[in-house]
Protein backbone atom coordinates (compact mmCIF):
# COMPACT_ATOMS: atom_id res chain seq x y z
CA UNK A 1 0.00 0.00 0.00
CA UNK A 2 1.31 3.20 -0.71
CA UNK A 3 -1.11 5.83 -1.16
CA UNK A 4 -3.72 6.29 1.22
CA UNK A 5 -6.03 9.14 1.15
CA UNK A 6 -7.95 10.32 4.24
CA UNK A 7 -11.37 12.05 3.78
CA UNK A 8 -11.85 14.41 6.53
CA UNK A 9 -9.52 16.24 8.82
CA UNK A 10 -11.08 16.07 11.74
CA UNK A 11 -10.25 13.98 15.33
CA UNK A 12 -11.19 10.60 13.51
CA UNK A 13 -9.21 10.89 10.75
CA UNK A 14 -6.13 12.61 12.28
CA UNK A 15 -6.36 9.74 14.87
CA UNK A 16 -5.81 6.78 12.08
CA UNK A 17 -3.29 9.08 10.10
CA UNK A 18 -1.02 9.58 12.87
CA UNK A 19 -1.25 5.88 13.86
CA UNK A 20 -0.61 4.53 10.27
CA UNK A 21 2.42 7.08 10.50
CA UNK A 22 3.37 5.22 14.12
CA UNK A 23 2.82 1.74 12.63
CA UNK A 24 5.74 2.25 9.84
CA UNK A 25 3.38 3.84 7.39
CA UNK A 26 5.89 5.88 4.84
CA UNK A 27 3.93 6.26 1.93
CA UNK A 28 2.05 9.06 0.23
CA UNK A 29 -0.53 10.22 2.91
CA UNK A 30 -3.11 12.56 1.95
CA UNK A 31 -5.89 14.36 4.11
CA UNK A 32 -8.93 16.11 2.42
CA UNK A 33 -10.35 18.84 4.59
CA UNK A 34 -13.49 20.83 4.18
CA UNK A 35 -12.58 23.70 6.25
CA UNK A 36 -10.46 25.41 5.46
CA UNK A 37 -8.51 25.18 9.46
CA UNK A 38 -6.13 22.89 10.31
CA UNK A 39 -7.85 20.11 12.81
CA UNK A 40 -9.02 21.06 15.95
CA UNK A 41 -10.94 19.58 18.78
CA UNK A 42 -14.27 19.70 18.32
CA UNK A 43 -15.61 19.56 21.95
CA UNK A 44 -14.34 22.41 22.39
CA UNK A 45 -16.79 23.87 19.89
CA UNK A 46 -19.58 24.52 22.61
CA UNK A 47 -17.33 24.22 25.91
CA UNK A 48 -13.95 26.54 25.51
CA UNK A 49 -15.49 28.80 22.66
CA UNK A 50 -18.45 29.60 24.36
CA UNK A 51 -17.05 30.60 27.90
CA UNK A 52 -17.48 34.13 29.39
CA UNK A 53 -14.15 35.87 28.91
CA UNK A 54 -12.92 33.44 25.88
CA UNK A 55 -12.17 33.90 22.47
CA UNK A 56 -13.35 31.73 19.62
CA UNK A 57 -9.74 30.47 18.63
CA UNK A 58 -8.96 26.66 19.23
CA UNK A 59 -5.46 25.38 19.10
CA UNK A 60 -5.28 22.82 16.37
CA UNK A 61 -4.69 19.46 17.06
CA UNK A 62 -0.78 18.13 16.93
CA UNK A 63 -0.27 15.42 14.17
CA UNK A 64 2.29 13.03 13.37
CA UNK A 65 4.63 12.65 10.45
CA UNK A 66 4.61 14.00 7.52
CA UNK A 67 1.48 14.76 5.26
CA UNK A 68 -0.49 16.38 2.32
CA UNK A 69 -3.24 18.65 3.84
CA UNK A 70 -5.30 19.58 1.05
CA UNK A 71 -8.33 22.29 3.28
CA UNK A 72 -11.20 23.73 1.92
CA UNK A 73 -11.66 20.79 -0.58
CA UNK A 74 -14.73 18.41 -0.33
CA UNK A 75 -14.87 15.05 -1.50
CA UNK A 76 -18.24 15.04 -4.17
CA UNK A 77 -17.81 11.04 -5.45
CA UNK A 78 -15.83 8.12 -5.07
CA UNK A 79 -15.63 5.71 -7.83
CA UNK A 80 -14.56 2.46 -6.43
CA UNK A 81 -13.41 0.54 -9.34
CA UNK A 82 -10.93 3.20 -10.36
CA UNK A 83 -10.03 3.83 -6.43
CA UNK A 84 -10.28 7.74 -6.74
CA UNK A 85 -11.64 10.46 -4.76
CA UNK A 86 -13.02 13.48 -7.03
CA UNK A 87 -13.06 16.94 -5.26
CA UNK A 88 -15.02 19.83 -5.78
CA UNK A 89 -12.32 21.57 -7.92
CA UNK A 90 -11.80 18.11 -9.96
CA UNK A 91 -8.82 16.96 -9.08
CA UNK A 92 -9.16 13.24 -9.03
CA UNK A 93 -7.00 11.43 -6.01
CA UNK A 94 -6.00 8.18 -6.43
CA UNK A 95 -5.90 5.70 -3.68
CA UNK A 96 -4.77 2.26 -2.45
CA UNK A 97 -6.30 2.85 0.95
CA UNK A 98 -9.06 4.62 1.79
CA UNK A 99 -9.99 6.48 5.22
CA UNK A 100 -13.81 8.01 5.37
CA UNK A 101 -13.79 10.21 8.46
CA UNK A 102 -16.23 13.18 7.30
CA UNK A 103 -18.35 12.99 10.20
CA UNK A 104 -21.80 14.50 10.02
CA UNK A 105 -24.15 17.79 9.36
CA UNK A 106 -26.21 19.70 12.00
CA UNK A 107 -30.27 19.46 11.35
CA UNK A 108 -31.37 22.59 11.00
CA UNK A 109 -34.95 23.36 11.05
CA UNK A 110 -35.48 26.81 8.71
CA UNK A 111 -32.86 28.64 6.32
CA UNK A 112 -32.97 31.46 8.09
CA UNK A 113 -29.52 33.06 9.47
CA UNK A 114 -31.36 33.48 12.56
CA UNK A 115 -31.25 29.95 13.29
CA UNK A 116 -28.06 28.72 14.80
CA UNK A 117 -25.96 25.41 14.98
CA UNK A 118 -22.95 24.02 15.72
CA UNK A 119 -20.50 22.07 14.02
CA UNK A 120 -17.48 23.53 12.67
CA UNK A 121 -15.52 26.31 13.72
CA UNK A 122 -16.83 28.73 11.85
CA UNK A 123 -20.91 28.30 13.21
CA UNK A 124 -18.75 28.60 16.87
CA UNK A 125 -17.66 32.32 15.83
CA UNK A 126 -20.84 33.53 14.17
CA UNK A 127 -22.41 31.79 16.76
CA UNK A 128 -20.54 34.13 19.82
CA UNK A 129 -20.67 36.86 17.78
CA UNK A 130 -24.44 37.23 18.24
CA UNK A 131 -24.37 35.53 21.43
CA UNK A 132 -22.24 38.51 22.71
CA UNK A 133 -25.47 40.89 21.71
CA UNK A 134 -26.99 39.13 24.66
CA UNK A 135 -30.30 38.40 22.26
CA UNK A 136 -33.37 36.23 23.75
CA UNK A 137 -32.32 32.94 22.72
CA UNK A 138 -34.27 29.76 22.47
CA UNK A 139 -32.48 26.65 22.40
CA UNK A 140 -34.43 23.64 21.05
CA UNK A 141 -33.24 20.14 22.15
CA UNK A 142 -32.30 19.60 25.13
CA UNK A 143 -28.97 16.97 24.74
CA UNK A 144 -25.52 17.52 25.48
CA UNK A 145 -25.00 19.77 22.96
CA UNK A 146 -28.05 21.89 23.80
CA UNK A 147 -27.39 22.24 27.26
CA UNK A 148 -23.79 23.32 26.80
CA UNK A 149 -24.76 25.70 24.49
CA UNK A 150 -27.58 27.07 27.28
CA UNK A 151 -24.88 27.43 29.96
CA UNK A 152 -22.13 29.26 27.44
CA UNK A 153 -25.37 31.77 26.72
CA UNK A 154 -26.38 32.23 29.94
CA UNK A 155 -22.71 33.65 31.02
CA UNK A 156 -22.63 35.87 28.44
CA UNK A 157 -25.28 37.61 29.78
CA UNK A 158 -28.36 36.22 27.45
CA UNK A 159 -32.36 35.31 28.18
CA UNK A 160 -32.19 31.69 27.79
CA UNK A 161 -35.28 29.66 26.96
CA UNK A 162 -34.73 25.70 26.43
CA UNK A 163 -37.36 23.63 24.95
CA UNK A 164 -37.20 19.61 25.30
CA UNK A 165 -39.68 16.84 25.63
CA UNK A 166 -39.30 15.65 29.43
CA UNK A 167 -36.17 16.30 31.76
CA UNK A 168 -33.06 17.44 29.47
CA UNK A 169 -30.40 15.05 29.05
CA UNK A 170 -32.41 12.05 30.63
CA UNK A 171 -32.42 10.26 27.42
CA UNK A 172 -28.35 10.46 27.14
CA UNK A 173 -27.62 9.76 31.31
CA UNK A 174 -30.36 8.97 32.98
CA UNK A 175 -32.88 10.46 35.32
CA UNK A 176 -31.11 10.94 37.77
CA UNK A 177 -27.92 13.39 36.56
CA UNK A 178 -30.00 14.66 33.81
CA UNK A 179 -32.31 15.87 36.57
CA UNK A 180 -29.17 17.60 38.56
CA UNK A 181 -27.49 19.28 35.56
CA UNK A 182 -31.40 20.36 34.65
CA UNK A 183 -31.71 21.68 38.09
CA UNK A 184 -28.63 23.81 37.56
CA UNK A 185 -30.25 25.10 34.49
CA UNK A 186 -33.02 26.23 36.00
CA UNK A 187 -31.05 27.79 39.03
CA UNK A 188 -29.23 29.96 36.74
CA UNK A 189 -31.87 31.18 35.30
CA UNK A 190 -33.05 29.15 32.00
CA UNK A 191 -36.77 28.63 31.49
CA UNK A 192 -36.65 24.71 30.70
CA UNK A 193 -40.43 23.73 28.95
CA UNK A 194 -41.08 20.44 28.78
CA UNK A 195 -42.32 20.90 25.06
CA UNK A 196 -42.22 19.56 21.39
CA UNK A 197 -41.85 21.82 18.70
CA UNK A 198 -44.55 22.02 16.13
CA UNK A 199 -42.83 24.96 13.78
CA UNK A 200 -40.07 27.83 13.50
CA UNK A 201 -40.44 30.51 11.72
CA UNK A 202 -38.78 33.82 11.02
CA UNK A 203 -40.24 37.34 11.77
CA UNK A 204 -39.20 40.73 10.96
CA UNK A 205 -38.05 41.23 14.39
CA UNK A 206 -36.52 37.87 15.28
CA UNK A 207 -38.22 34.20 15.62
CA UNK A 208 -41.55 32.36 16.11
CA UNK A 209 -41.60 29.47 17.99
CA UNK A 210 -44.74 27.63 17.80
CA UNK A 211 -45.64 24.59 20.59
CA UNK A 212 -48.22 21.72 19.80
CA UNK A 213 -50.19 23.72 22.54
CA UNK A 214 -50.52 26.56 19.70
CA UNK A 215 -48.32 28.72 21.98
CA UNK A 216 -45.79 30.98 20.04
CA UNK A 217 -42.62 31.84 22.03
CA UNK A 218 -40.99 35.29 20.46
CA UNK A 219 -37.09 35.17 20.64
CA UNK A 220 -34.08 37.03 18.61
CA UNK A 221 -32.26 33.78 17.81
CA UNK A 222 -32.94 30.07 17.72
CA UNK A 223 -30.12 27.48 18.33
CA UNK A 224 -31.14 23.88 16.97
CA UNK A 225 -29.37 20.95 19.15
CA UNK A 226 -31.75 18.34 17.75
CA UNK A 227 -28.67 15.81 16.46
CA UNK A 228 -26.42 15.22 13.38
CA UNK A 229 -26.74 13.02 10.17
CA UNK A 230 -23.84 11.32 8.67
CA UNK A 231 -21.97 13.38 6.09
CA UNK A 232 -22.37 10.20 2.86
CA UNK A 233 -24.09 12.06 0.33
CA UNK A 234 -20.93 11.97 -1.53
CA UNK A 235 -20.78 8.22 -1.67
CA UNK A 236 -23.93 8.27 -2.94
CA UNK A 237 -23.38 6.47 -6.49
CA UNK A 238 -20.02 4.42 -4.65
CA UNK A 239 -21.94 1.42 -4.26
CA UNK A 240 -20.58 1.57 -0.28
CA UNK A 241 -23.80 2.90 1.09
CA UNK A 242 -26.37 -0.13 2.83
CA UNK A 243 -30.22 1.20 3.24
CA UNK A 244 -28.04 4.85 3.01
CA UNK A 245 -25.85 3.90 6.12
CA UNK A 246 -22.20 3.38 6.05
CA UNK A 247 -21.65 0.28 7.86
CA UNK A 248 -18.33 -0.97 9.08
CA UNK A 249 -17.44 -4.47 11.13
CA UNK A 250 -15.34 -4.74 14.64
CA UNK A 251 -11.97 -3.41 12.70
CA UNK A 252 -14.04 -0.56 11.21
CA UNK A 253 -13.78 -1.88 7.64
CA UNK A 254 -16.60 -1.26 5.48
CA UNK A 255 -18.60 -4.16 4.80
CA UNK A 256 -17.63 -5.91 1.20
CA UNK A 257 -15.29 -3.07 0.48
CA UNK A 258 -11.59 -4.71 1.38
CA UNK A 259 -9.23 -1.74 1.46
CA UNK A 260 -11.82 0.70 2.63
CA UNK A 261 -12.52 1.73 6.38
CA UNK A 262 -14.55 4.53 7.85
CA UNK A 263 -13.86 6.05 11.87
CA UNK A 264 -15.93 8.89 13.68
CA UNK A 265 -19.77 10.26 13.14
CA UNK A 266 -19.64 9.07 9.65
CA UNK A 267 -20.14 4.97 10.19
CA UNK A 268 -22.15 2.82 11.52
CA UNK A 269 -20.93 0.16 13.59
CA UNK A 270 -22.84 -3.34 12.81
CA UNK A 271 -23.15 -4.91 16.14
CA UNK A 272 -25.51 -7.84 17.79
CA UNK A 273 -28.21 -4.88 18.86
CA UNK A 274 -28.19 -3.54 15.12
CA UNK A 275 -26.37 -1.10 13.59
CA UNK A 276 -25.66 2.51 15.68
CA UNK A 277 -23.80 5.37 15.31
CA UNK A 278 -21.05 6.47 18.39
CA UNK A 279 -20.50 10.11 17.74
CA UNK A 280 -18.89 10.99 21.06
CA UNK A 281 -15.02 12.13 20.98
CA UNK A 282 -13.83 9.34 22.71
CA UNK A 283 -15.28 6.87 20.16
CA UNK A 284 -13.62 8.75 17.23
CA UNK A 285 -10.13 8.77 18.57
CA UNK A 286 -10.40 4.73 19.20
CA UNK A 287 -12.29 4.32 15.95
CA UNK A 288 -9.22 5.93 14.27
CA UNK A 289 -7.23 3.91 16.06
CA UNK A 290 -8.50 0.71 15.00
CA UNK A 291 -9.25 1.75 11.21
CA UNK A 292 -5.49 2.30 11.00
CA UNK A 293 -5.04 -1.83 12.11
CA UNK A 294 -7.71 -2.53 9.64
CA UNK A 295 -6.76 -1.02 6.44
CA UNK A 296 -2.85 -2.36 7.18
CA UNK A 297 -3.56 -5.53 9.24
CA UNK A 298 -6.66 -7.31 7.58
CA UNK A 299 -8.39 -9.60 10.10
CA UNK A 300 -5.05 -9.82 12.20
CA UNK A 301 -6.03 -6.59 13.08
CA UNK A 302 -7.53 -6.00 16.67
CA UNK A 303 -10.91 -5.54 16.91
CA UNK A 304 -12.53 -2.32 18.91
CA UNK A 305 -13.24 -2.86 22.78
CA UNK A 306 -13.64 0.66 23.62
CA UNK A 307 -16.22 1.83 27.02
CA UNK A 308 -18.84 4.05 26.68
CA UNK A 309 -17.32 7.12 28.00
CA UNK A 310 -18.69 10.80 28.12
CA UNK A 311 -18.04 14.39 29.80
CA UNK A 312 -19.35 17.52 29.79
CA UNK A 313 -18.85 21.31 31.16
CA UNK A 314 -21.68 23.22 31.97
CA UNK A 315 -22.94 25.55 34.66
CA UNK A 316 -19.72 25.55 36.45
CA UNK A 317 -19.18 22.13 37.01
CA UNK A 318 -17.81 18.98 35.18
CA UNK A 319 -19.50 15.65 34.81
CA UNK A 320 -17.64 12.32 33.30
CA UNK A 321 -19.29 9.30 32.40
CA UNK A 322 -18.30 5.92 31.85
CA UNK A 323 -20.86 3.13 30.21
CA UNK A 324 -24.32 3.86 29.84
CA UNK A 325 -26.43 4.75 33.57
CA UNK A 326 -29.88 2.85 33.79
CA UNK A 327 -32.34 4.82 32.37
CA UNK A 328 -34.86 4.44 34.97
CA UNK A 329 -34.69 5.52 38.85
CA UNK A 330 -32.05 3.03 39.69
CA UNK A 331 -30.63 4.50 42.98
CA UNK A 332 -26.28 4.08 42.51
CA UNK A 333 -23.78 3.36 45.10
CA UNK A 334 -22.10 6.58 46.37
CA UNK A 335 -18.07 6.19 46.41
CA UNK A 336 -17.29 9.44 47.08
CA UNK A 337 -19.29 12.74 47.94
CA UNK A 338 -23.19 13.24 48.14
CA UNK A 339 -25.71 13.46 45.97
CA UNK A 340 -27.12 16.21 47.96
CA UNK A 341 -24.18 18.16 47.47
CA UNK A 342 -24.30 17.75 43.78
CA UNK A 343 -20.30 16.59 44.35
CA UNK A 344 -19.75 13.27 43.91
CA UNK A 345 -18.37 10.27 42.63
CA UNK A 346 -21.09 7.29 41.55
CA UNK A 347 -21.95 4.22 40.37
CA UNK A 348 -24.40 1.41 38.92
CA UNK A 349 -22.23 -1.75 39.42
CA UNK A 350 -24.96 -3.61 37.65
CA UNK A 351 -25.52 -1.45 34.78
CA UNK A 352 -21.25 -1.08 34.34
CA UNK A 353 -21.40 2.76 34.51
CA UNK A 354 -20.05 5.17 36.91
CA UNK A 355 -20.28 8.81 37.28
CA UNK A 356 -17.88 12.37 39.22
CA UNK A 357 -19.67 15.38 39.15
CA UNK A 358 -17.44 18.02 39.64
CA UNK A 359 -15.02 15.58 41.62
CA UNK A 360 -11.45 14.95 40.52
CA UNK A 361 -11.69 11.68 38.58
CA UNK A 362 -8.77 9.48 35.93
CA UNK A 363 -10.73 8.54 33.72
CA UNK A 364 -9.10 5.35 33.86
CA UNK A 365 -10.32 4.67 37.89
CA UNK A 366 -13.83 5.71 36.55
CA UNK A 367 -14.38 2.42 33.83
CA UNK A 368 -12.13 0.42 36.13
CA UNK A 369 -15.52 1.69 38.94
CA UNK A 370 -17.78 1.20 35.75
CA UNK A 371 -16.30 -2.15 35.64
CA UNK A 372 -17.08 -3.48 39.31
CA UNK A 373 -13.65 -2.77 40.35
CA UNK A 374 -13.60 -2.25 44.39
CA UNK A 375 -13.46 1.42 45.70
CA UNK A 376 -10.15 2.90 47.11
């Protein structure tokens, strides 16, 4: 193998480069990014970007070895048989291995450039921008995402209104520290309705938010946190695609495609439960990992065994998660702290997850916890 071209630039993608560069790698390697920024950490997106008193410059990500960056180009086809990648300006890249790491889009919900999301670094800076106006803001979806974005308004000084079916961030960790982060919300001062959305529309002064209850809530902006779809529509006519899903096996090789594997928000991992998507950071930088094995090792290759593992900042403290808490009122074993004092360090032996709120916490002693391990 000696050309392999990587499409996307992002943590995924980086990830497998660097490690094909670590595993003896030395042939041509070539990334396609379409932004026009050298990689950064995406997290950081609606966490560091968004803090009172920041700016909305990342550090980019440190890489390994040398490579071609080729930024601001999209991939628009891949034709299979020829093993090329045509961009946007034509060029036509030829390959021996192939790397699809180009994540996913935001759902928006109107076209209009009052309605906000967040994906790449450029939505982050428009996004401050207005957030620094300190406009009434309604956030719809109330996920990770949605809440972080909630708690970055609310310190710069905005009127924060956050619209979710039932308690935000229940469906990602459970009742019970979805209900603490919402109370946070609420104690800083975010109206939290328990509401679907039936329609959003733009005004002449700002935005219409109309509820199923025929309510319409008047704000300046809208920010849309209501999830991601997989960024394939290039691959399209590639022949890749199953029921419009990219689907890759335990060494993240695309199913029937040998010399073809896919890491990050892009794929979908075909497991026992059905095929699922993982699009947390921790998931793309192991996915990277063991694309890298795959494309150079074949089925010698390891396979991914990678935890569940999730954090968040938000309304002044920091929560870390490791497998998946019961999503019913399952009351955990406290290790360290109280629940009362919203400081602690928990866990559901029986469910293999553990949680720290704003505790000091390796992540490493939290999935060895997850894992049953005995508390120190």
């Amino acid at each position: 193998m000696e050309r392999i071209v990587i499409v996307g630039h992002s943590i995924a993608g980086l990830t497998c480069g660097d490690t094909l560069r670590q595993r003896g790698f030395a042939g041509e390697l070539t990334y396609i990014g379409a932004e026009d920024v050298p990689a950064y950490p995406r997290p950081s997106l609606s966490k560091a970007a968004l803090l009172p008193g920041a700016g909305s410059d990342i550090a980019p990500l440190p890489s390994f070895g040398e490579a071609t960056e080729l930024l601001g180009r999209r991939a628009v086809s891949l034709d299979t048989a020829a093993r090329t990648v045509l961009l946007d300006d034509t060029t036509a890249l030829p390959y021996d291995g192939l790397v699809i790491a180009t994540g996913s889009r935001a759902r928006r919900l109107t076209d209009s450039p009052r309605e906000f999301t967040l994906r790449f670094l450029a939505d982050a800076q428009v996004l401050r921008e207005r957030l620094l106006q300190r406009p009434r803001v309604s956030i719809i979806g109330g996920g990770p995402l949605g809440m972080e974005v909630a708690s970055g308004a609310v310190g710069l000084g905005c009127e924060v209104t956050l619209l979710n079916p039932g308690v935000p961030l229940s469906q990602h960790l459970g009742p019970l520290l979805g209900g603490i982060l919402a109370e946070l919300a609420a104690e800083a001062g975010v109206r939290i309705l328990d509401t679907l959305v039936e329609s959003v529309a733009e005004t002449d002064t700002g935005m219409a938010v109309t509820l199923p209850s025929g309510e319409v809530l008047a704000s300046d902006i809208v920010f849309t946190g209501i999830g991601d779809d997989p960024d394939v529509g290039w691959l399209a006519d590639s022949g890749l695609l199953i029921d419009a899903r990219l689907l890759v096996d335990t060494r993240q090789r695309v199913l029937g495609h040998p010399g073809i594997v896919a890491c990050g928000d892009v794929c979908w991992i075909d497991g026992p439960d059905g095929p699922r998507r993982s699009p947390v950071w921790t998931s793309a930088l192991e996915q990277g990992r063991i694309a890298a094995g795959g494309l150079l090792d074949g089925d010698a290759a390891p396979e991914r065994h990678h935890p569940f593992y999730f954090w968040t900042d938000q309304w002044g403290v920091n929560l870390k998660v490791s497998g998946t808490p019961p999503r019913e009122e399952v009351a955990p074993e406290v290790v360290e702290g109280s629940l009362e004092e919203r400081s602690f360090i928990i866990r559901w032996p029986e469910h293999g997850a553990a949680a720290a709120l704003d505790r000091r916490m390796p992540v490493p002693r939290l999935h060895r916890l997850a894992a049953g391990a005995t508390p120190r």
